[in-house]
Every structure is written in C-alpha cells, then in structure tokens.
N, C-alpha and C. Protein backbone atom coordinates (compact mmCIF):
# COMPACT_ATOMS: atom_id res chain seq x y z
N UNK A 1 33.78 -42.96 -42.90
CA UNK A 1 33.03 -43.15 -41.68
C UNK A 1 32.37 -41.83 -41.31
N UNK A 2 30.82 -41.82 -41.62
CA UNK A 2 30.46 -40.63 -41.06
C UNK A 2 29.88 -40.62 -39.39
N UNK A 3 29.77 -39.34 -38.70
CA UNK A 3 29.27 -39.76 -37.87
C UNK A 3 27.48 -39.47 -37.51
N UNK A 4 26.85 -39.51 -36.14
CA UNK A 4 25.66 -39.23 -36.13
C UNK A 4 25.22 -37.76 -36.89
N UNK A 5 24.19 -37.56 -37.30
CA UNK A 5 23.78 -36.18 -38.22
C UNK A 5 23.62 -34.83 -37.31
N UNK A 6 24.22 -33.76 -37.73
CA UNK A 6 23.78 -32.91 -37.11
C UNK A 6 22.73 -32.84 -35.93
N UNK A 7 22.46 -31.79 -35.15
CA UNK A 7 21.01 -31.87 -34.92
C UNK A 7 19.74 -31.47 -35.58
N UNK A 8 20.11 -30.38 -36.79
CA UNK A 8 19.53 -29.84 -37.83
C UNK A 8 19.18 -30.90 -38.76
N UNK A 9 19.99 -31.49 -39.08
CA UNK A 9 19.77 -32.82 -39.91
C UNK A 9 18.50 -33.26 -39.78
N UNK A 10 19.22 -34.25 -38.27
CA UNK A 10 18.46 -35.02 -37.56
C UNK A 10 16.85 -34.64 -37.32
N UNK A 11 16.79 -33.45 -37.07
CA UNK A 11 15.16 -32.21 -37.35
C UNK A 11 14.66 -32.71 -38.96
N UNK A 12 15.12 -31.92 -39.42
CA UNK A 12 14.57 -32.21 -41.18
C UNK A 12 14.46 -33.69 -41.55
N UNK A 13 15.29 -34.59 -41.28
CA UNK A 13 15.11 -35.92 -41.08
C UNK A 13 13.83 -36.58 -40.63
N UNK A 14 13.61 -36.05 -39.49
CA UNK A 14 12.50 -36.82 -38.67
C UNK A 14 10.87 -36.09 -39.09
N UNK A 15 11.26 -34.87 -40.10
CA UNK A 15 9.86 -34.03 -40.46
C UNK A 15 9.35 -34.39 -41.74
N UNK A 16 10.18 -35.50 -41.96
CA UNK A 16 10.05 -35.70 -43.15
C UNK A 16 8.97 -37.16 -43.51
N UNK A 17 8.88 -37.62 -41.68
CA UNK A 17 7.74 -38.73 -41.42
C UNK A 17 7.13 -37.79 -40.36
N UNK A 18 7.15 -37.25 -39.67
CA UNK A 18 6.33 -35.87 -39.00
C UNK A 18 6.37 -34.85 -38.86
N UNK A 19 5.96 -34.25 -39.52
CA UNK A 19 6.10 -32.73 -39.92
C UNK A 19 6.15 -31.64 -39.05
N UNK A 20 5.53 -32.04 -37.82
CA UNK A 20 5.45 -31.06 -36.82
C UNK A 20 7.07 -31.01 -36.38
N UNK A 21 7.91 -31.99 -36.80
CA UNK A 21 9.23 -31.56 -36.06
C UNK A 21 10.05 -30.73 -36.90
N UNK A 22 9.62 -30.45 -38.00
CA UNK A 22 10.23 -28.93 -38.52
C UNK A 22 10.00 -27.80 -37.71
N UNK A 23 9.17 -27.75 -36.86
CA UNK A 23 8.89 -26.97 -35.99
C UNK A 23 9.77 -26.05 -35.29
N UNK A 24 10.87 -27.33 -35.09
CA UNK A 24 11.98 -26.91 -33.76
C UNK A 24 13.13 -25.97 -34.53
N UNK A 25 13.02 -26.14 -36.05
CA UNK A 25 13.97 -25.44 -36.93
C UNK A 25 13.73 -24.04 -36.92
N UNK A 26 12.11 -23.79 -37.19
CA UNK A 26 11.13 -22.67 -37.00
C UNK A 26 11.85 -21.51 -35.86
N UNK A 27 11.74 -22.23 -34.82
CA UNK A 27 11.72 -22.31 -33.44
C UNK A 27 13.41 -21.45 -33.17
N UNK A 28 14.31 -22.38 -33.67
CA UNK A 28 15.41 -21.71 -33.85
C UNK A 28 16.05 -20.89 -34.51
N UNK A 29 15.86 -20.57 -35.50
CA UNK A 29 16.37 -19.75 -36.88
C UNK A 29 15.43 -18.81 -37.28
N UNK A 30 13.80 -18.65 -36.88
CA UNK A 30 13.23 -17.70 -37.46
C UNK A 30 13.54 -16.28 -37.47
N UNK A 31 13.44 -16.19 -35.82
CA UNK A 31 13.74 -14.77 -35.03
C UNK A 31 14.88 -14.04 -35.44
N UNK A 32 16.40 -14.89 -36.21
CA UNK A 32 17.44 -14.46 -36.47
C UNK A 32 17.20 -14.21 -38.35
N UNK A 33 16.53 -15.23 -38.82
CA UNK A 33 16.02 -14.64 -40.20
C UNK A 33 15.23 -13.25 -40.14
N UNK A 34 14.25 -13.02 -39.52
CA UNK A 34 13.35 -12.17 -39.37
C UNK A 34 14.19 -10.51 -39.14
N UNK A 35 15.22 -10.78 -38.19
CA UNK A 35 15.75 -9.46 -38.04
C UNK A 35 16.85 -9.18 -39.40
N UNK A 36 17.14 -9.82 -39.79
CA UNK A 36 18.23 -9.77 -40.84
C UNK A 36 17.64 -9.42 -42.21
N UNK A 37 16.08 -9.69 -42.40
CA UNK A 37 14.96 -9.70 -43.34
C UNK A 37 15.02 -7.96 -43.61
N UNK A 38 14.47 -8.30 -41.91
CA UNK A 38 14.19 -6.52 -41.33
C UNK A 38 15.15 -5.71 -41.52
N UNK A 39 16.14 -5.68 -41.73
CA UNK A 39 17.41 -5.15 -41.86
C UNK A 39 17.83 -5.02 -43.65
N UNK A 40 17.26 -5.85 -44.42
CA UNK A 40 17.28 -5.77 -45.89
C UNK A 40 16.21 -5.03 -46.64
N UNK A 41 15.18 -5.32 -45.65
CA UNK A 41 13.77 -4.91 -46.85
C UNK A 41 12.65 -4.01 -46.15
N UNK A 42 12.65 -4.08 -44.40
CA UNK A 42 11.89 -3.26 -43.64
C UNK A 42 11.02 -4.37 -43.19
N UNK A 43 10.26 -3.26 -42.16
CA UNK A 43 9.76 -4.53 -41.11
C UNK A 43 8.14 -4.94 -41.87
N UNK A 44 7.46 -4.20 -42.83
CA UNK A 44 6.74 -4.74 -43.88
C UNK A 44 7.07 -5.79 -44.42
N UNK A 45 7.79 -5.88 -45.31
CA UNK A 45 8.32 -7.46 -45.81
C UNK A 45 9.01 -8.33 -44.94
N UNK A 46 9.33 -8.08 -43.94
CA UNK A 46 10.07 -8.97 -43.01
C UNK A 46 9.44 -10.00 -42.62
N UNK A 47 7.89 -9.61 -42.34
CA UNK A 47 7.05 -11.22 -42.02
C UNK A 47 6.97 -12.31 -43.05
N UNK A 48 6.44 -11.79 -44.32
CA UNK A 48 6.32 -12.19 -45.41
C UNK A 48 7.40 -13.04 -46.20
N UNK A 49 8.56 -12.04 -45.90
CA UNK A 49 9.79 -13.05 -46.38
C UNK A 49 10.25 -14.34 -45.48
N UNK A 50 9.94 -13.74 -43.79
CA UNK A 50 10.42 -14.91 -43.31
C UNK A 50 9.57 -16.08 -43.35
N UNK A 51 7.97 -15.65 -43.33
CA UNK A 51 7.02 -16.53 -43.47
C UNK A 51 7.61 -17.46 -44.76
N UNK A 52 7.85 -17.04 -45.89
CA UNK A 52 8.24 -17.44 -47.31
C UNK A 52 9.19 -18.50 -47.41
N UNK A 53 10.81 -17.97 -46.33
CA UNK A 53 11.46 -18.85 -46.32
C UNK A 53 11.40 -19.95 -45.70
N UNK A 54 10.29 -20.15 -44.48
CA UNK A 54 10.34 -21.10 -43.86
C UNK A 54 9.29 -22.32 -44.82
N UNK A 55 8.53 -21.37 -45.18
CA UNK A 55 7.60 -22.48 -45.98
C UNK A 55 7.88 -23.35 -47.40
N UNK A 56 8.87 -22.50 -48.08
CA UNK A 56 9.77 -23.30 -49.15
C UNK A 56 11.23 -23.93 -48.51
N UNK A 57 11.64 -23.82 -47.14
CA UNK A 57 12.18 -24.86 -46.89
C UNK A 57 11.46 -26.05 -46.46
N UNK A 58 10.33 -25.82 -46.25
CA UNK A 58 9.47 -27.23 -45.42
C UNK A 58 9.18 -28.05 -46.87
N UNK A 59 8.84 -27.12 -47.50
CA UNK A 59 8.87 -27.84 -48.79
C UNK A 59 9.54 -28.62 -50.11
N UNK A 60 10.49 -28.19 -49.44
CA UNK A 60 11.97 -28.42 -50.10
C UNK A 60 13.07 -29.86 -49.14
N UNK A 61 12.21 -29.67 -47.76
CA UNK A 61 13.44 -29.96 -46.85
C UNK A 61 14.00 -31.40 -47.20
N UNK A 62 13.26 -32.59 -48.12
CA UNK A 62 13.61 -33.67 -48.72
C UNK A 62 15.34 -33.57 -49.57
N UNK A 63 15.25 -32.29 -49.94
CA UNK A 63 16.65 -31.66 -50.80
C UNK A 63 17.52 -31.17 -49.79
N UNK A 64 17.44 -31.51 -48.40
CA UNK A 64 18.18 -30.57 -47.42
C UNK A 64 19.61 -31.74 -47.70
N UNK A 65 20.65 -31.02 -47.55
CA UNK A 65 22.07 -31.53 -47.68
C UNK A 65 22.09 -32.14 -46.22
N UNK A 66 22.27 -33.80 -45.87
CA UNK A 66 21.82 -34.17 -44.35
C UNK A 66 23.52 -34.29 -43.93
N UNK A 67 24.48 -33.94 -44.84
CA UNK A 67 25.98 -33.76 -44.19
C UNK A 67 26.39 -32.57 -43.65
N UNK A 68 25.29 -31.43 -43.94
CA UNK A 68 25.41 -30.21 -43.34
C UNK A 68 25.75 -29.66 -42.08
N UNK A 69 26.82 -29.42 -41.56
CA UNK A 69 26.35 -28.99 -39.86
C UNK A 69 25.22 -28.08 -39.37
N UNK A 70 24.51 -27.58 -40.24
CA UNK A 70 23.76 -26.52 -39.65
C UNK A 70 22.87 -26.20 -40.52
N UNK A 71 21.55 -25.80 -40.31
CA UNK A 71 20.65 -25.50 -41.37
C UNK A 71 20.51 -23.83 -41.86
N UNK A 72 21.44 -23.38 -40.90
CA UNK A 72 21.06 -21.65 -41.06
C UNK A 72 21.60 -21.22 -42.39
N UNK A 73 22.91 -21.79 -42.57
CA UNK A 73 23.11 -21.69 -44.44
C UNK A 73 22.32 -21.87 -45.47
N UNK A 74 21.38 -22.66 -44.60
CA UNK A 74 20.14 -23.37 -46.16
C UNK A 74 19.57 -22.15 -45.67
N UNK A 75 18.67 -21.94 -44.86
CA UNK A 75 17.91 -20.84 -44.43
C UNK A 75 18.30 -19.45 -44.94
N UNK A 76 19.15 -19.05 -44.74
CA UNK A 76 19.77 -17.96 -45.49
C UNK A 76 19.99 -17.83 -46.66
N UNK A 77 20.22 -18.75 -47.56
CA UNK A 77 20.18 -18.94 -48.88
C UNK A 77 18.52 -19.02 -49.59
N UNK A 78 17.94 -19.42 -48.97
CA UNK A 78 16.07 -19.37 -49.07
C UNK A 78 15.70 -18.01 -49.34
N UNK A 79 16.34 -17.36 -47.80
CA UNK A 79 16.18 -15.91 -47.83
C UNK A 79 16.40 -15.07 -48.63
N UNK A 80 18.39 -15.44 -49.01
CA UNK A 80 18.44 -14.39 -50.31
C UNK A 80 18.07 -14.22 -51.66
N UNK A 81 17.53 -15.56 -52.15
CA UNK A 81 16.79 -15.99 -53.05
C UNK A 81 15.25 -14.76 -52.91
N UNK A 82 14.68 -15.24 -51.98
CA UNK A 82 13.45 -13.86 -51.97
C UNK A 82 13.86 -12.71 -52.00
N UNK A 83 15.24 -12.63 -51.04
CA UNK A 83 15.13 -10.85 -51.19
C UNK A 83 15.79 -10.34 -52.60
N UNK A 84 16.33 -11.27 -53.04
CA UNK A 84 16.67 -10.87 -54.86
C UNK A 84 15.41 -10.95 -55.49
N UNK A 85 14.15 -11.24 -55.38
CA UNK A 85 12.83 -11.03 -56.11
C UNK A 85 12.18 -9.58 -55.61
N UNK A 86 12.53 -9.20 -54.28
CA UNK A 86 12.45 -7.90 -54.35
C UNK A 86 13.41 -6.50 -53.86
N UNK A 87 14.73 -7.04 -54.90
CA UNK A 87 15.72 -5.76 -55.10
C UNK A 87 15.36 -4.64 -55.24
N UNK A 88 14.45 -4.12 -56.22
CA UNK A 88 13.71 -3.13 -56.07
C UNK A 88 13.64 -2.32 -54.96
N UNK A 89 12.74 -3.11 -54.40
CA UNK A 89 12.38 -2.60 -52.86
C UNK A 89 13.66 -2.19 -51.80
N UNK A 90 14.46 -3.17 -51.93
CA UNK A 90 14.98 -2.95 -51.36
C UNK A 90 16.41 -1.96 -51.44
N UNK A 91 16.82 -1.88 -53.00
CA UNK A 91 17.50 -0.56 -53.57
C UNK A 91 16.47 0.83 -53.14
N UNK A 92 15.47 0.62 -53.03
CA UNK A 92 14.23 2.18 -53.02
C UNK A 92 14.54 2.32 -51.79
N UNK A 93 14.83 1.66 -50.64
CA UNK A 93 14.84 1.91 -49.33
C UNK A 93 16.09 2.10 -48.56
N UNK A 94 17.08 1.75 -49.19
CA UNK A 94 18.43 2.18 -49.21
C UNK A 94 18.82 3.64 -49.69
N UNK A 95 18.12 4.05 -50.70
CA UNK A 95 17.74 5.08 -51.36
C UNK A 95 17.25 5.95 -50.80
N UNK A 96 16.02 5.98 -50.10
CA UNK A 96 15.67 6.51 -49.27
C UNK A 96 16.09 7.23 -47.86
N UNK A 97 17.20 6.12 -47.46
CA UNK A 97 17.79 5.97 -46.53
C UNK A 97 19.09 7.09 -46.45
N UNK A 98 19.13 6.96 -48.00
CA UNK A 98 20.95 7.42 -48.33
C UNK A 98 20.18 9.55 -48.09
N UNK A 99 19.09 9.29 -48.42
CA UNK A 99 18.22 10.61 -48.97
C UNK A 99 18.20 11.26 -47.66
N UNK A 100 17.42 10.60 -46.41
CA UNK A 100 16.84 10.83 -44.99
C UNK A 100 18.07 11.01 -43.89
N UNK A 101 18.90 10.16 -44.09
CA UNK A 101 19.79 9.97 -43.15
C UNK A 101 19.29 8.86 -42.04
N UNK A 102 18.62 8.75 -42.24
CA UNK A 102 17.41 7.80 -41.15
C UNK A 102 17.11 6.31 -41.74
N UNK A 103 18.01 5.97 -40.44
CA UNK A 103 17.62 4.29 -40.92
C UNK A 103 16.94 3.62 -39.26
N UNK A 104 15.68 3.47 -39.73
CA UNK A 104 14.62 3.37 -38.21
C UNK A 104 15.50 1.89 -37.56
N UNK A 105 15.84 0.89 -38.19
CA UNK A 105 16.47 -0.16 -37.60
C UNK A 105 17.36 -0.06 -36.99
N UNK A 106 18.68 0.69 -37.60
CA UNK A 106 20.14 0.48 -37.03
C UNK A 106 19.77 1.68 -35.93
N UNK A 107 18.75 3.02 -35.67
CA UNK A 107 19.02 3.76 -34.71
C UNK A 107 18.42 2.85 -33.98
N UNK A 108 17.48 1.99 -34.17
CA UNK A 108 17.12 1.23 -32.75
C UNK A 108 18.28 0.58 -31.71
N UNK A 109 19.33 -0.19 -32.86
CA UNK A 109 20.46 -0.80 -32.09
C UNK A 109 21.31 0.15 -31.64
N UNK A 110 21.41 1.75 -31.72
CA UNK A 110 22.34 2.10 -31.47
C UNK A 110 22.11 2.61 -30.01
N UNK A 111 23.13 2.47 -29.16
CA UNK A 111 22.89 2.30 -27.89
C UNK A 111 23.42 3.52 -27.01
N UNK A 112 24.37 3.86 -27.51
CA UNK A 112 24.88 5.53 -26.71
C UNK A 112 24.51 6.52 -28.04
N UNK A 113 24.00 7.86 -27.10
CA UNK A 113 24.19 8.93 -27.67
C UNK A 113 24.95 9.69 -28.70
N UNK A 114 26.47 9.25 -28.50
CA UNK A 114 27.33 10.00 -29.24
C UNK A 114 27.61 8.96 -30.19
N UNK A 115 27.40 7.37 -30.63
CA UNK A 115 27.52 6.46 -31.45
C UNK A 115 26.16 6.44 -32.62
N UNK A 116 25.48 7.32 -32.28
CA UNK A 116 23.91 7.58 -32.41
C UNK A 116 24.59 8.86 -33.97
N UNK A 117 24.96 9.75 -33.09
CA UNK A 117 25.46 10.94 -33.95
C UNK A 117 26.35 10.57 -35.08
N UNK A 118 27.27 9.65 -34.74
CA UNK A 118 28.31 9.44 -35.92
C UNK A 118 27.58 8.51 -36.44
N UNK A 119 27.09 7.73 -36.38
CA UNK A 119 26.38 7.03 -37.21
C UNK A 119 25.23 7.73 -37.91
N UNK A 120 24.34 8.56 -37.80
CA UNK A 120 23.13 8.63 -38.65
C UNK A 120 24.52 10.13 -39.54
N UNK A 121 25.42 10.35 -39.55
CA UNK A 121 26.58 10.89 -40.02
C UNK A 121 26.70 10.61 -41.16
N UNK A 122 27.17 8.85 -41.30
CA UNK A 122 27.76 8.24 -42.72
C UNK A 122 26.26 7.49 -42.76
N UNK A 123 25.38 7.23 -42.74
CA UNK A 123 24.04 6.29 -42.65
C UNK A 123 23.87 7.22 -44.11
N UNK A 124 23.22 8.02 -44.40
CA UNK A 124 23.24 8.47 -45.88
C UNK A 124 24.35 8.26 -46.46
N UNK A 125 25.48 7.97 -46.58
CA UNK A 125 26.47 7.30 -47.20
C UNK A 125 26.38 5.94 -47.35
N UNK A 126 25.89 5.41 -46.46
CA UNK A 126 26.36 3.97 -46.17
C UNK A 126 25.31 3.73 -47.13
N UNK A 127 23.98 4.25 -46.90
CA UNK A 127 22.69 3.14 -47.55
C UNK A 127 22.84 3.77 -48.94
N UNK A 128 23.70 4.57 -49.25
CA UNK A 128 23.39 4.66 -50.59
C UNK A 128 24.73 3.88 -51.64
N UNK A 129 25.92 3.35 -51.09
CA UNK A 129 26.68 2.69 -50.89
C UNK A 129 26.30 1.29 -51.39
N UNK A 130 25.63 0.99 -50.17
CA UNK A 130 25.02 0.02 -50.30
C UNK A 130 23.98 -0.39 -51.61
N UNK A 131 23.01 0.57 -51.92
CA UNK A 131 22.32 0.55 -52.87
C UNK A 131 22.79 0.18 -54.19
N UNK A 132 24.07 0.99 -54.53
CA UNK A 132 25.23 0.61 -56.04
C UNK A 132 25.88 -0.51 -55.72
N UNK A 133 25.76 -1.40 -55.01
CA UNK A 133 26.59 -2.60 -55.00
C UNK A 133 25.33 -3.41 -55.71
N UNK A 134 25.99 -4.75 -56.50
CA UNK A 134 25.35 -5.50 -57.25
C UNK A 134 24.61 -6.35 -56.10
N UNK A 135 23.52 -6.88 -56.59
CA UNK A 135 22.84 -7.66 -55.89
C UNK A 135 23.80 -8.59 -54.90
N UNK A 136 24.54 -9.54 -56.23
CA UNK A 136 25.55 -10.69 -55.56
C UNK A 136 26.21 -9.78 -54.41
N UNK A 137 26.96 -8.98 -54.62
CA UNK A 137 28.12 -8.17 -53.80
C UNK A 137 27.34 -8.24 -51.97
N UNK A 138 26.16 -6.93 -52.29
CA UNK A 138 25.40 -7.38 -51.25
C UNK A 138 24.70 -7.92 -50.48
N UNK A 139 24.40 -9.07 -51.08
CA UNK A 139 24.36 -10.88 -50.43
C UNK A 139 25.74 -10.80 -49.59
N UNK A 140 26.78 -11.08 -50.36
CA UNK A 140 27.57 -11.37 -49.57
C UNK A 140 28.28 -10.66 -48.05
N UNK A 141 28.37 -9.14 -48.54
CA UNK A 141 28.64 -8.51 -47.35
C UNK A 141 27.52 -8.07 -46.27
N UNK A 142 26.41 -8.60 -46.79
CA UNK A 142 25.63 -8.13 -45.32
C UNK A 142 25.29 -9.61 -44.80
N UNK A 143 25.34 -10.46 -45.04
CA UNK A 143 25.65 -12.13 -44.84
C UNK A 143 26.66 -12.43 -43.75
N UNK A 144 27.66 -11.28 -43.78
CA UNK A 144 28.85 -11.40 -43.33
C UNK A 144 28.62 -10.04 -42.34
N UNK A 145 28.22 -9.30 -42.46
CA UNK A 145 28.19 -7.87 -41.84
C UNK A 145 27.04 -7.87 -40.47
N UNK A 146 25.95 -8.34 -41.40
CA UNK A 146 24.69 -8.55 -40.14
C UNK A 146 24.22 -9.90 -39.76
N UNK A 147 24.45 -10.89 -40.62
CA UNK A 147 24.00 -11.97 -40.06
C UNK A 147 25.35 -12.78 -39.64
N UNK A 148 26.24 -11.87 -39.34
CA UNK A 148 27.69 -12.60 -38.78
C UNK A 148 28.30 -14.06 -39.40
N UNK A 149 28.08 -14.38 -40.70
CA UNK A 149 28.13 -15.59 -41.11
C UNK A 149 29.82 -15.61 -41.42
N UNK A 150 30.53 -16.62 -41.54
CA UNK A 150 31.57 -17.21 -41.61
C UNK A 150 31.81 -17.22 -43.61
N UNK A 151 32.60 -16.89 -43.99
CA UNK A 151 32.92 -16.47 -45.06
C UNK A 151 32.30 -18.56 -45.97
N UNK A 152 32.83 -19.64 -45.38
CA UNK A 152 32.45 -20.94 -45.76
C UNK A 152 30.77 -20.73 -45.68
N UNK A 153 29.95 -20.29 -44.86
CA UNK A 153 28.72 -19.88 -44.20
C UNK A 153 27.77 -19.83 -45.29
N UNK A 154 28.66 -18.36 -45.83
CA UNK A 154 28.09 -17.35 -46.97
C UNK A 154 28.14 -18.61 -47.98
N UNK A 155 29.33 -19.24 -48.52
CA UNK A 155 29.35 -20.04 -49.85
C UNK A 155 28.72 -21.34 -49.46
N UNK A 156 27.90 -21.74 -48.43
CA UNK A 156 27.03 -22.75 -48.54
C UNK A 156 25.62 -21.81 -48.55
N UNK A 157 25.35 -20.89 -48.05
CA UNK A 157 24.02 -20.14 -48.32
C UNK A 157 23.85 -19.97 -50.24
N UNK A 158 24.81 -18.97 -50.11
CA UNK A 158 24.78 -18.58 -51.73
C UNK A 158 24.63 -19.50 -53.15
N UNK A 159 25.88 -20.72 -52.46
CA UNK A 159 25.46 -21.88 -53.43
C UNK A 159 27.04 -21.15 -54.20
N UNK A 160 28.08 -20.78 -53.84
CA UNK A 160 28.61 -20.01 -54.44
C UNK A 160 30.16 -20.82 -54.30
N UNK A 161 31.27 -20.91 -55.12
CA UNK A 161 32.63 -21.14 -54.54
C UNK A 161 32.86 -20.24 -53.45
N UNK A 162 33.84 -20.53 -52.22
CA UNK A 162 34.55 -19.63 -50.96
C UNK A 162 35.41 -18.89 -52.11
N UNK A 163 36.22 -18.49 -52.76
CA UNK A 163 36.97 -18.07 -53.94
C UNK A 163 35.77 -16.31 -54.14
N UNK A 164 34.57 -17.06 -54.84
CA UNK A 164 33.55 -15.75 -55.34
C UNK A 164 33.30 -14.88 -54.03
N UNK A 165 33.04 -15.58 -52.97
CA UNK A 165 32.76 -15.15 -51.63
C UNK A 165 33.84 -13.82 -51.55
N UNK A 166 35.12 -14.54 -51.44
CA UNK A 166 36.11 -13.61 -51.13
C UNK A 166 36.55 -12.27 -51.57
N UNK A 167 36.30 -12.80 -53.32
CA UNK A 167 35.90 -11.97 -54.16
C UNK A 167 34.68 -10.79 -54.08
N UNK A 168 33.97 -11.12 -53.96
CA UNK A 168 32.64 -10.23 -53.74
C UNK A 168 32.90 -9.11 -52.54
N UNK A 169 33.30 -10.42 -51.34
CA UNK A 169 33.10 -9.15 -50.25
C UNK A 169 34.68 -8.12 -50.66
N UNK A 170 35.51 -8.67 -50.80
CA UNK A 170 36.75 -7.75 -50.90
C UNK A 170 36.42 -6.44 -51.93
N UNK A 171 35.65 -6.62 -52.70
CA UNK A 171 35.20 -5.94 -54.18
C UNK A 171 34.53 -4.86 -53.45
N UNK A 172 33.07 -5.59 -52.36
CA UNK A 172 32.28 -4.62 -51.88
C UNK A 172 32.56 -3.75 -50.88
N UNK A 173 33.57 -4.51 -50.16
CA UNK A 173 34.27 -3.57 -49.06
C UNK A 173 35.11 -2.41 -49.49
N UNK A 174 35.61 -2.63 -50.60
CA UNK A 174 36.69 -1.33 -51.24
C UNK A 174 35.42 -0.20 -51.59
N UNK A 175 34.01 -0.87 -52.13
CA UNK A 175 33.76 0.27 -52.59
C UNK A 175 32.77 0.89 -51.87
N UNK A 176 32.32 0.08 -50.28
CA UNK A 176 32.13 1.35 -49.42
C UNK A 176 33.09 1.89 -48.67
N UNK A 177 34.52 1.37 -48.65
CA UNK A 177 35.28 2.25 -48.24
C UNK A 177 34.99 3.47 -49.02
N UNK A 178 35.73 3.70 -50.38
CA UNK A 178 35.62 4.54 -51.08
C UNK A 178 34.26 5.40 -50.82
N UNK A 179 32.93 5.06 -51.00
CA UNK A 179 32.01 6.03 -51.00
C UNK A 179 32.29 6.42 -49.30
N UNK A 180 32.70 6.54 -48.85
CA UNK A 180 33.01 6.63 -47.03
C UNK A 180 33.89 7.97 -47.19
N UNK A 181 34.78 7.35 -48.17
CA UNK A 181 35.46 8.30 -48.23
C UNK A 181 37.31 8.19 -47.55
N UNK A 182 36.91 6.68 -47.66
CA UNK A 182 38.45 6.02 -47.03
C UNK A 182 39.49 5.89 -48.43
N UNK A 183 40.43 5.63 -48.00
CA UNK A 183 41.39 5.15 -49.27
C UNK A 183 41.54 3.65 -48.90
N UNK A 184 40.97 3.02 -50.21
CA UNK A 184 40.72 1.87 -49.92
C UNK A 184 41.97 0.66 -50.19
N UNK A 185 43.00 1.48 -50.41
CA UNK A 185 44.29 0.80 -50.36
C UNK A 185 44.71 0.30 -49.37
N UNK A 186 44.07 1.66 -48.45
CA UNK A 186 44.92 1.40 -46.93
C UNK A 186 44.14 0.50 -45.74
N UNK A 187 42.87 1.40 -46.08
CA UNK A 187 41.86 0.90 -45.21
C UNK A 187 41.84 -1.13 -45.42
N UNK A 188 42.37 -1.96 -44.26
CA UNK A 188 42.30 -3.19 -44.40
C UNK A 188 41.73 -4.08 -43.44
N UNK A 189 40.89 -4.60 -43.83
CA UNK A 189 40.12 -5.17 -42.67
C UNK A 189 40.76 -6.04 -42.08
N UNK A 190 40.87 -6.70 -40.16
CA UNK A 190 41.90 -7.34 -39.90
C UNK A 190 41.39 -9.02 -40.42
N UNK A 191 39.88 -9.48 -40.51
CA UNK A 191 39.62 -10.83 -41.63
C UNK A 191 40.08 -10.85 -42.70
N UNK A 192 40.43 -9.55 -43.27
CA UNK A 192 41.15 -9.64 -44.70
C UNK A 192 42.45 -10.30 -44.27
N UNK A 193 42.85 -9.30 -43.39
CA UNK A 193 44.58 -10.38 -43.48
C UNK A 193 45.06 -11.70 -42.65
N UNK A 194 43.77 -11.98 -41.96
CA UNK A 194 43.55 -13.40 -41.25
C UNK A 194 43.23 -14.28 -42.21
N UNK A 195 42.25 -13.91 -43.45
CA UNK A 195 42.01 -14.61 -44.61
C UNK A 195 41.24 -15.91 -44.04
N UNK A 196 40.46 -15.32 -42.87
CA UNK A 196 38.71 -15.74 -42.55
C UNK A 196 38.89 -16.88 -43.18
C-alpha cells in the first residue's frame, strides 16, 4: 500500500503534461544547488552548472524515481555528475586555495573576527586536503559537509550503496584529519559513533 507521492513527485509528475510546473522544483532547490556549486567550482561555473543541472533534470525528469521523498538527491546527483566533468577546475582551485590561504566563499560566511583568523589558518590546509582526495571521496564528504545531506541522502544522490558512503566519508575524514595534522585514531566524529 503506497501512499499519496511526495510533493516533489507530485511536481515532476504533473510537468510531465505541463512543463511549466517543473518550475516550482527550480524554485526550490536552485538557490541551495547554486551555493554548493559555488562552493565546489567558484562563482564562474556556478551559473552554468546549476543552469546544467536543472536542464538535464527537466529532461530526464520521465526517469525521476516517483517513490522518492524528495528530489534534492536527484538534483545533487545531476550536480555531481557535472562537477566530475570539471575536476580539473576544480582540483586547480583548491590548489590555489591551499597556495593563497584565501578562500573568497567560506570568508564570506565567516562571521566573527577571531573565527575569520583560525580559519583562513588551516584554509591552505584544508583546500589542499581536499584537492588529494579522490573525486568519489569528495562527493561524498562535501555532500555531507556543505550541502548537509544525510549519509542515505548522499547514497541516493551518488547512485552509490549507504556501505560505500560510509566508507568514503570515514576514508576522507581520516585523511583531512591527518593533513590537519590531527591523529586520526583519536580524532572521532560524534556521527561516526551515532553511525548517522
């Protein structure tokens, strides 16, 4: 016995005899793709990618899973699909990052002074950290890191078992502990031992 469809569903459902009601998906999920884009690749590719993902889901949306609770997993999975076409870019800017100390996004969010300092601190650590993690790895932990996704979240975006998920981020988290400069034995995240 299933019950009525999502409301996401129910959207992709009804755009699929009028198109303008993909709209409301647009409407909801862009602004949160867009910063998370911005946060992977810079605010140059950020239009482009989000423009990208929305338009190969409209095109796609006949393939949308209609048992889904939520479409932001499909959406995010769209996403990381593009931003793995330009790793490149986005290893060069991590790179950059690890080089400068200066990451123009995260100082925007940072909100006090002295959180400002310790952070642009490890920010050349972090983005270069970041940079040596495998593509997969960092799908998963910035999935989980910036777009706050739910570890099940990540393995309906990715297309991935919850198992690889767990795997990945536990893998990637040891090894920016380590470039941090933590001992990554000790250092334990408290989702690690909630087991998210």
């Amino acid at each position: 016995m299933t019950g009525p469809p999502s409301p996401d569903a129910a959207a992709i459902g009804e755009s699929l005899q009028h198109p303008e009601a993909f709209a409301h998906l647009y409407d909801r999920y862009a602004a949160d793709v867009h910063r998370y884009v911005t946060r992977r690749l810079g605010a140059q590719a950020a239009d482009d990618v989000t423009s990208e993902t929305f338009l190969v889901a409209f095109r796609t949306r006949d393939r949308f899973d209609s048992t889904a609770v939520s479409a932001r997993p499909w959406f995010y999975g769209i996403t990381a699909k593009l931003i793995s076409r330009q790793r490149r870019s986005e290893v060069r800017m991590l790179r950059a990052y690890a080089r400068t100390g200066f990451d123009p996004v995260a100082e925007s969010w940072a909100d006090h002074a002295d959180s400002r300092v310790v952070a642009q601190g490890m920010q050349r650590e972090l983005s270069g950290a970041l940079a040596r993690l495998s593509t997969g790895d960092r799908h998963v932990l910035l999935l989980v890191a910036w777009a706050e996704f739910s570890y099940q979240e990540v393995a309906d975006a990715l297309g991935i078992p919850l198992g690889t998920v767990r795997s990945r981020l536990n893998r990637a988290r040891r090894k920016i502990r380590t470039a941090l400069g933590a001992d990554p034995a000790l250092a334990v995240d408290a989702s690690e031992v909630a087991g998210e």
